[in-house]
Protein backbone atom coordinates (compact mmCIF):
# COMPACT_ATOMS: atom_id res chain seq x y z
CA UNK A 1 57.22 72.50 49.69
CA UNK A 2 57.57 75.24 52.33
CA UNK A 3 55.74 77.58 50.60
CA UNK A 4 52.88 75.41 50.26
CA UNK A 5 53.48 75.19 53.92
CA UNK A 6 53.46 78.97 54.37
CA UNK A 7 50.56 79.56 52.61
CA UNK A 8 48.12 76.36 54.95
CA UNK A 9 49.46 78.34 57.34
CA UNK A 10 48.06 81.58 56.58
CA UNK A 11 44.85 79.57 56.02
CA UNK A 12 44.74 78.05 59.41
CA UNK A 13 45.24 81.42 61.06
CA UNK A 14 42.28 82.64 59.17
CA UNK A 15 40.24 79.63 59.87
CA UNK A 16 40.47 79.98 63.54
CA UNK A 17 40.13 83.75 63.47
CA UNK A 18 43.47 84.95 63.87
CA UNK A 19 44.08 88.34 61.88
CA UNK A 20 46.91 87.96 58.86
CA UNK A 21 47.33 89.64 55.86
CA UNK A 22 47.50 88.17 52.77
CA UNK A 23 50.10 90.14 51.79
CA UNK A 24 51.98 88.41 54.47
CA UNK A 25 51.11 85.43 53.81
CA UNK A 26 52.06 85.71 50.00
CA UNK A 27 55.77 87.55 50.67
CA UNK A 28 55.99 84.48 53.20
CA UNK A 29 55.17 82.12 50.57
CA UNK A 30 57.67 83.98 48.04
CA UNK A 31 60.31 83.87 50.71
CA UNK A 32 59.78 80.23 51.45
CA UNK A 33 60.10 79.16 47.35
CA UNK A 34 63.25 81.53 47.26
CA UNK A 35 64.92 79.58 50.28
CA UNK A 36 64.11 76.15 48.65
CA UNK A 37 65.79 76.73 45.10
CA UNK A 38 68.91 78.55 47.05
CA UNK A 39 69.45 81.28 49.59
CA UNK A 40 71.08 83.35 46.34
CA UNK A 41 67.69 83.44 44.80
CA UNK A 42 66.42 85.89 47.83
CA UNK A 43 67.38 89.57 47.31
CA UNK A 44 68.36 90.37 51.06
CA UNK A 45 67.91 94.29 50.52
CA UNK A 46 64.18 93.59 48.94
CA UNK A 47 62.71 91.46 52.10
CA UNK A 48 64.66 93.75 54.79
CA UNK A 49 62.55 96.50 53.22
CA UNK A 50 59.25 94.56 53.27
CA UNK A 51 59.81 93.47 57.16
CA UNK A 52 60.82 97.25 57.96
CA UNK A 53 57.29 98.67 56.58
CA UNK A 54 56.02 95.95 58.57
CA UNK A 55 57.41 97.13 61.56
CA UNK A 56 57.01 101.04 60.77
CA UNK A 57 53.15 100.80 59.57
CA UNK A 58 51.66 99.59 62.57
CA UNK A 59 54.02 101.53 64.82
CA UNK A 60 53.08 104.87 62.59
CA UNK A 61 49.32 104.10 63.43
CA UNK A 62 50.09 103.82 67.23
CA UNK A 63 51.82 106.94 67.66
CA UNK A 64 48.90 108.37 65.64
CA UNK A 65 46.39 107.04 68.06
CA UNK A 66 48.36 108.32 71.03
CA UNK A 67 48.97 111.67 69.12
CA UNK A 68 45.09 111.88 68.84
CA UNK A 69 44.53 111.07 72.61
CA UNK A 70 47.09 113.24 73.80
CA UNK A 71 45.49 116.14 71.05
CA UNK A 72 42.06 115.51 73.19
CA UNK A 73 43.23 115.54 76.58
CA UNK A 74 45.26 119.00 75.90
């Protein structure tokens, strides 16, 4: 049931204009069936690596952008 919940929830935030990824939306709805059949069923190692590529990506594009202003400026 919480991945059903996961995924309206993805839907609302589109719905009232909020920017998600689907991709999110879907590894949330994975995560969310994984925690209801049992906490075992989740490999730890697997959704560490998703959230860290999370984290990196948009943090790789930032320094980029500030990279490319600072490459103007000079």
């Amino acid at each position: 049931m919480r991945a059903l919940r996961l995924g309206y929830d993805g839907l609302t935030a589109v719905f009232f204009g909020y920017f998600t990824s689907m991709n999110q939306v879907l590894i949330g709805a994975m995560a969310g069936t994984g925690c209801a059949r049992g906490r075992e069923t989740i490999d730890r190692q697997v959704i560490f690596g998703i959230l860290r590529g999370w984290i990196i990506g948009p943090a790789g594009a930032i320094l980029g952008y500030v990279f490319g202003l600072l490459t103007r400026v000079f």
